[in-house]
Protein backbone atom coordinates (compact mmCIF):
# COMPACT_ATOMS: atom_id res chain seq x y z
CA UNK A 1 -16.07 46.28 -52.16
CA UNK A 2 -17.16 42.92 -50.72
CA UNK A 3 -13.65 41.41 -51.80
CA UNK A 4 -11.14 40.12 -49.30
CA UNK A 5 -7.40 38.48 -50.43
CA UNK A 6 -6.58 37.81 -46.70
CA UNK A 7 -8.11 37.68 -43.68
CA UNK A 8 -5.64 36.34 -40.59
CA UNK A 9 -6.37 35.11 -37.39
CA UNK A 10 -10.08 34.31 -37.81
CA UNK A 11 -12.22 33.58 -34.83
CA UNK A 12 -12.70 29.77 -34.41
CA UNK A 13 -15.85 30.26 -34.07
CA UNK A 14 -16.82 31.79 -37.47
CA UNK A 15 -14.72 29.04 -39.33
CA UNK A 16 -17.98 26.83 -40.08
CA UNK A 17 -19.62 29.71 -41.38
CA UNK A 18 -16.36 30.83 -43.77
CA UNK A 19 -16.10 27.20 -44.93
CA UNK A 20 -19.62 27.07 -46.03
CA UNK A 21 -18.42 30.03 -48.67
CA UNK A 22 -17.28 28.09 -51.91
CA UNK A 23 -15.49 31.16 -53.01
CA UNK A 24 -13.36 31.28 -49.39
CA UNK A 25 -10.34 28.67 -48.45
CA UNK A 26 -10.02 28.34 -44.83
CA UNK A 27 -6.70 26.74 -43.69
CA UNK A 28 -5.46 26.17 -39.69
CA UNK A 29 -2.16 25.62 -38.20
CA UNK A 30 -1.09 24.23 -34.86
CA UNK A 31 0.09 27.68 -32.84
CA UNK A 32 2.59 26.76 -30.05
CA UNK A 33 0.31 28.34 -27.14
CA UNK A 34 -0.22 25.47 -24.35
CA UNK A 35 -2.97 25.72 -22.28
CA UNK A 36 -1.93 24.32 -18.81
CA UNK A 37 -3.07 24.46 -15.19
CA UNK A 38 -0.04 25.67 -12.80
CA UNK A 39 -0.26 22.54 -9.35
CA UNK A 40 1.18 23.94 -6.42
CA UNK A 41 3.22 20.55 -5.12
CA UNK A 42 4.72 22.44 -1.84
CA UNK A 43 0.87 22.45 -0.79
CA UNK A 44 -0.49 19.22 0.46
CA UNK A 45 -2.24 17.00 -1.07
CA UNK A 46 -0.51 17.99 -4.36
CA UNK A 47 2.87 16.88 -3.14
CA UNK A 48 1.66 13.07 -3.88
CA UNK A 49 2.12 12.43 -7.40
CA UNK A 50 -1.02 10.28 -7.05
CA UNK A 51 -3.40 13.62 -6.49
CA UNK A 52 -1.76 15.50 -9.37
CA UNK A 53 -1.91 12.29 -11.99
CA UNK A 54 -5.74 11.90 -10.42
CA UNK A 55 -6.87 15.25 -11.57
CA UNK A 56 -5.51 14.62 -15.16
CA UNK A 57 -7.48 11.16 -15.03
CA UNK A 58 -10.36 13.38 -13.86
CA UNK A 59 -10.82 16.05 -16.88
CA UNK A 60 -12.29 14.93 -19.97
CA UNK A 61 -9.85 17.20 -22.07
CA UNK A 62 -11.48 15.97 -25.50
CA UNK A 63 -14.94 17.16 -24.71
CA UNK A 64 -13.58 20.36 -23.79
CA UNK A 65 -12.14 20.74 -26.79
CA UNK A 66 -15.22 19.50 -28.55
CA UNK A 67 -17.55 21.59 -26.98
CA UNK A 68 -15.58 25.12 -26.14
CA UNK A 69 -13.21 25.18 -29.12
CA UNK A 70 -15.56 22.97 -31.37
CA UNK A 71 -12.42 20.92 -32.25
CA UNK A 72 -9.71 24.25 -33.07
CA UNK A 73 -7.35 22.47 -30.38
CA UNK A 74 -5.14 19.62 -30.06
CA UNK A 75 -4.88 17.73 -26.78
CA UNK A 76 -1.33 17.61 -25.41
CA UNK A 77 0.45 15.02 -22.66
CA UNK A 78 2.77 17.42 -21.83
CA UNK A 79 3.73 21.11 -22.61
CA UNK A 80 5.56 20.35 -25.61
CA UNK A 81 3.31 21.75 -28.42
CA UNK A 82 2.92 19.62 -31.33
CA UNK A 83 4.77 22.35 -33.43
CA UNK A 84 7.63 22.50 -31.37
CA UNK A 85 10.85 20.75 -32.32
CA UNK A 86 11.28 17.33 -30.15
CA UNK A 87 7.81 16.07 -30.06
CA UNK A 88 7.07 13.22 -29.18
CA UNK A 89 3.47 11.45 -30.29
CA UNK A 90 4.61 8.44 -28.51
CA UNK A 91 3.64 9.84 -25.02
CA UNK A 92 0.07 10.04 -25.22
CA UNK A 93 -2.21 11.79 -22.77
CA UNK A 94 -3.86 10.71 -19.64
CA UNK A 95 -7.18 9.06 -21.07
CA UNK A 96 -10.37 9.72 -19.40
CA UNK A 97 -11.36 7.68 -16.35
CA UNK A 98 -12.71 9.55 -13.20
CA UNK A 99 -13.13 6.06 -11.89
CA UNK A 100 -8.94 5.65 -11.69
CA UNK A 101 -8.95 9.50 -10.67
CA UNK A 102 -11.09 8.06 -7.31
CA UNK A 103 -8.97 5.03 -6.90
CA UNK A 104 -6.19 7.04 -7.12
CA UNK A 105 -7.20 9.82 -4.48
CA UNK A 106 -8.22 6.80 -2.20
CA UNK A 107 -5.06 5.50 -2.55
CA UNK A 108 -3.53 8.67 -1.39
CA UNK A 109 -5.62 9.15 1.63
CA UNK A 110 -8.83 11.20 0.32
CA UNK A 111 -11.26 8.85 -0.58
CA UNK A 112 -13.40 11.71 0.27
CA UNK A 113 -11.89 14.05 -1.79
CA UNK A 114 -10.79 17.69 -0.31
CA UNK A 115 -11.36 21.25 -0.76
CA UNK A 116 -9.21 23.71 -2.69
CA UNK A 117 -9.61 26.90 -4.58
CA UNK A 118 -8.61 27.72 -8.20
CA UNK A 119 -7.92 30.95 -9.79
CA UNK A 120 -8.92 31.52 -13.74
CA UNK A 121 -8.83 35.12 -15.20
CA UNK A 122 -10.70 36.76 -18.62
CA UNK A 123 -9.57 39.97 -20.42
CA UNK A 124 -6.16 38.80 -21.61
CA UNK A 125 -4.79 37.42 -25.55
CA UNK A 126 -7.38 34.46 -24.89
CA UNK A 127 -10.35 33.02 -22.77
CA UNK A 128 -9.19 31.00 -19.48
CA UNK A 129 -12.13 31.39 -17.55
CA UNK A 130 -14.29 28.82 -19.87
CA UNK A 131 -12.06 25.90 -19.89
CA UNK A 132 -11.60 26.27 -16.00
CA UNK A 133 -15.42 26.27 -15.56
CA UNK A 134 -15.08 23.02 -17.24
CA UNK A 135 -12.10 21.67 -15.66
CA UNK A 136 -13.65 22.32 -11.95
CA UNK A 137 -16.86 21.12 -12.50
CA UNK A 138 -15.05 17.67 -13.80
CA UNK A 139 -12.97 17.59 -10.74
CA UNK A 140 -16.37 18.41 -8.60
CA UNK A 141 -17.46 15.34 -10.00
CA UNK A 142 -14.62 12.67 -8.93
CA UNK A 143 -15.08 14.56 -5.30
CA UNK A 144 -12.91 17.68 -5.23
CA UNK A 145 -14.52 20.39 -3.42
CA UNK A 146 -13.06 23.57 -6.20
CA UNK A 147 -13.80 26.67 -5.37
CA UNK A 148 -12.99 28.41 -8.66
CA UNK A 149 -12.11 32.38 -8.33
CA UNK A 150 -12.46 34.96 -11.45
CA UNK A 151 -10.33 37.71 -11.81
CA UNK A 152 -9.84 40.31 -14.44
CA UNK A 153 -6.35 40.00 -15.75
CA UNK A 154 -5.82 42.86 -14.03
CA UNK A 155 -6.07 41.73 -10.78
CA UNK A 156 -5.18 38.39 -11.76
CA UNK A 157 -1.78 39.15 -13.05
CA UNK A 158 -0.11 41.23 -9.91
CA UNK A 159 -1.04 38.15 -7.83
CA UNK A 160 0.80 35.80 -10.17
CA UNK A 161 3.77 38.45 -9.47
CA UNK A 162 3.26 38.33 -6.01
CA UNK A 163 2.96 34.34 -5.78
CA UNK A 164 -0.30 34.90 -4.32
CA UNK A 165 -1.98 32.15 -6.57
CA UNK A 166 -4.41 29.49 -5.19
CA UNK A 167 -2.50 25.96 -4.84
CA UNK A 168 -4.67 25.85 -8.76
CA UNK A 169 -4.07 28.25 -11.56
CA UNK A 170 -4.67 28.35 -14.95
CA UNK A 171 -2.48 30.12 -17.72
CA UNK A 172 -1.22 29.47 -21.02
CA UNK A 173 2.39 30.15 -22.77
CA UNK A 174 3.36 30.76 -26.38
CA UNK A 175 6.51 28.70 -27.38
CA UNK A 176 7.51 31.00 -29.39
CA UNK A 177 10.90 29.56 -30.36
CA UNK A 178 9.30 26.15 -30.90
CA UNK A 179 11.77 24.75 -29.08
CA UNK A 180 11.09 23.10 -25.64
CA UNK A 181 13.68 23.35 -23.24
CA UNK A 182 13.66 27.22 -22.42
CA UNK A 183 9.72 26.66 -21.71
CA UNK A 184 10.25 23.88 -19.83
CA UNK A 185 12.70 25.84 -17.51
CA UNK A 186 10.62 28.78 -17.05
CA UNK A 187 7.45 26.64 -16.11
CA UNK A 188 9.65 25.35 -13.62
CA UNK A 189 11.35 28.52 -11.90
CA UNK A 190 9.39 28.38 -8.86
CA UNK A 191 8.30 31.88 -9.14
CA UNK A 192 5.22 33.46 -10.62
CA UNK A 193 2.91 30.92 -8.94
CA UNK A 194 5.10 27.84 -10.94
CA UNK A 195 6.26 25.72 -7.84
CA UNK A 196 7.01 22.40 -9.69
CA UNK A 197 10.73 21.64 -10.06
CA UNK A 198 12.41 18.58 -11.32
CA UNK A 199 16.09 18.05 -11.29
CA UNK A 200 16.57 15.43 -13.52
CA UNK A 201 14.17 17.29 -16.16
CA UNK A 202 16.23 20.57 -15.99
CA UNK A 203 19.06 19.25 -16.24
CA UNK A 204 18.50 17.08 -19.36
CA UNK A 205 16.92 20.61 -20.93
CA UNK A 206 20.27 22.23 -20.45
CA UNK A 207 22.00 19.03 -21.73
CA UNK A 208 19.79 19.69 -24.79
CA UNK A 209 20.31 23.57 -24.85
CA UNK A 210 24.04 22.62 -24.72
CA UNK A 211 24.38 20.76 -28.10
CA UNK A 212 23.25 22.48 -31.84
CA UNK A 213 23.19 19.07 -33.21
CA UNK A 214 19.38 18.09 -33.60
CA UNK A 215 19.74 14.53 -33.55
CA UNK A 216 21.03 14.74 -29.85
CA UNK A 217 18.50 16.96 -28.64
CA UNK A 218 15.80 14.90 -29.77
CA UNK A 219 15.99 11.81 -27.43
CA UNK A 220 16.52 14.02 -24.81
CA UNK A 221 13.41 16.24 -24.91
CA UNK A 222 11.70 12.27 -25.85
CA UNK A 223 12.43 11.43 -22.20
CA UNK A 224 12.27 14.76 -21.01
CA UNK A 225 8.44 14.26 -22.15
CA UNK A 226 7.64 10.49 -20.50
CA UNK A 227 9.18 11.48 -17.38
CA UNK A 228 7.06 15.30 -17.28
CA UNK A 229 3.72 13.16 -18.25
CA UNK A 230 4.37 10.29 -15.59
């Protein structure tokens, strides 16, 4: 009939073209998905803090987002979504600056850089193979040798079961229960290609998971935060 009341879950990139209809109201929300790419720290050199806070120095997130998502995205610190209870705006993410990403792989022994391989996927409930184009051409350019693999989801996702994941991965979680412990925790259970683990982190996510009073929980997911960002 050429009449619509509803139309949900409208591709971002058509949202220019709806918005140009007077007769059509287009509205967004933050969804608690996080994109995030999974570091392999018992690998060297990722076990130096200084290589994993040099390849978030390295990406220019916001042009990603500009140019692949033409702006649908908000750029996170951490893995706390902004919808999610506990966030914290305070800790702000790593700016731009491939010239600290080289000082800081200097100062870490690779002022040459190194090689490593990355593993990105398509045919699953959104597109990770575009943003890690992106992400290992930037690194390519402070010196990081990326070899970045493509698998269907397919093949991608018994790998992931078996841990057989490059030392790179990208994948992406829905918070579902906007609340940021329990994701937290599982990004951290050293299984399913998620290697990183920090004690003091986990345990101030069960300290929060421990209380139902909100005005506890929320200082501890604010440090929870600074300390996953540093």
């Amino acid at each position: 009939t050429g009449e619509v009341d509803f139309v949900a879950n409208v591709p971002y990139e058509r949202i220019t073209e709806l918005q140009a209809n007077p007769n059509l109201t287009v509205k967004t929300i933050a969804t608690p998905r996080v994109f995030f790419i999974g570091i392999d720290p018992r690998v060297a050199p990722f076990n130096d803090v200084r290589v994993r806070q040099a390849l978030n120095y390295a990406v220019d997130v916001d042009a990603i987002i500009s140019a692949l998502y033409l702006g649908h995205a908000t750029r996170l610190a951490t893995a706390v979504p902004t919808a999610a209870f506990g966030y914290d705006g305070s800790v702000t993410p790593y700016p731009y600056d491939p010239a600290k990403a080289k000082e800081l792989l200097a100062a870490a022994g690779f002022p040459n850089g190194f090689s490593v391989e990355f593993d990105s996927f398509t045919g699953s409930i959104a597109d990770h193979s575009k943003p890690a184009e992106a992400i290992a051409e930037y690194l390519r350019q402070v010196g990081i040798d990326v070899k970045l693999n493509v698998f269907e989801f397919g093949a991608f996702g018994p790998r992931r079961v078996a841990n057989q994941l490059s030392p790179l991965h990208i994948y992406s979680l829905g918070n579902a229960y906007f609340e940021p412990a329990w994701a937290i925790k599982w990004m951290m259970q050293q299984n399913l290609g998620l290697f990183y683990r920090n004690e003091e982190i986990y345990a101030l996510c069960n300290q929060a998971e421990a209380t139902f009073d909100p005005g506890a929980r929320v200082p501890i997911y604010a440090k929870v935060q600074q300390i996953l960002k540093d």
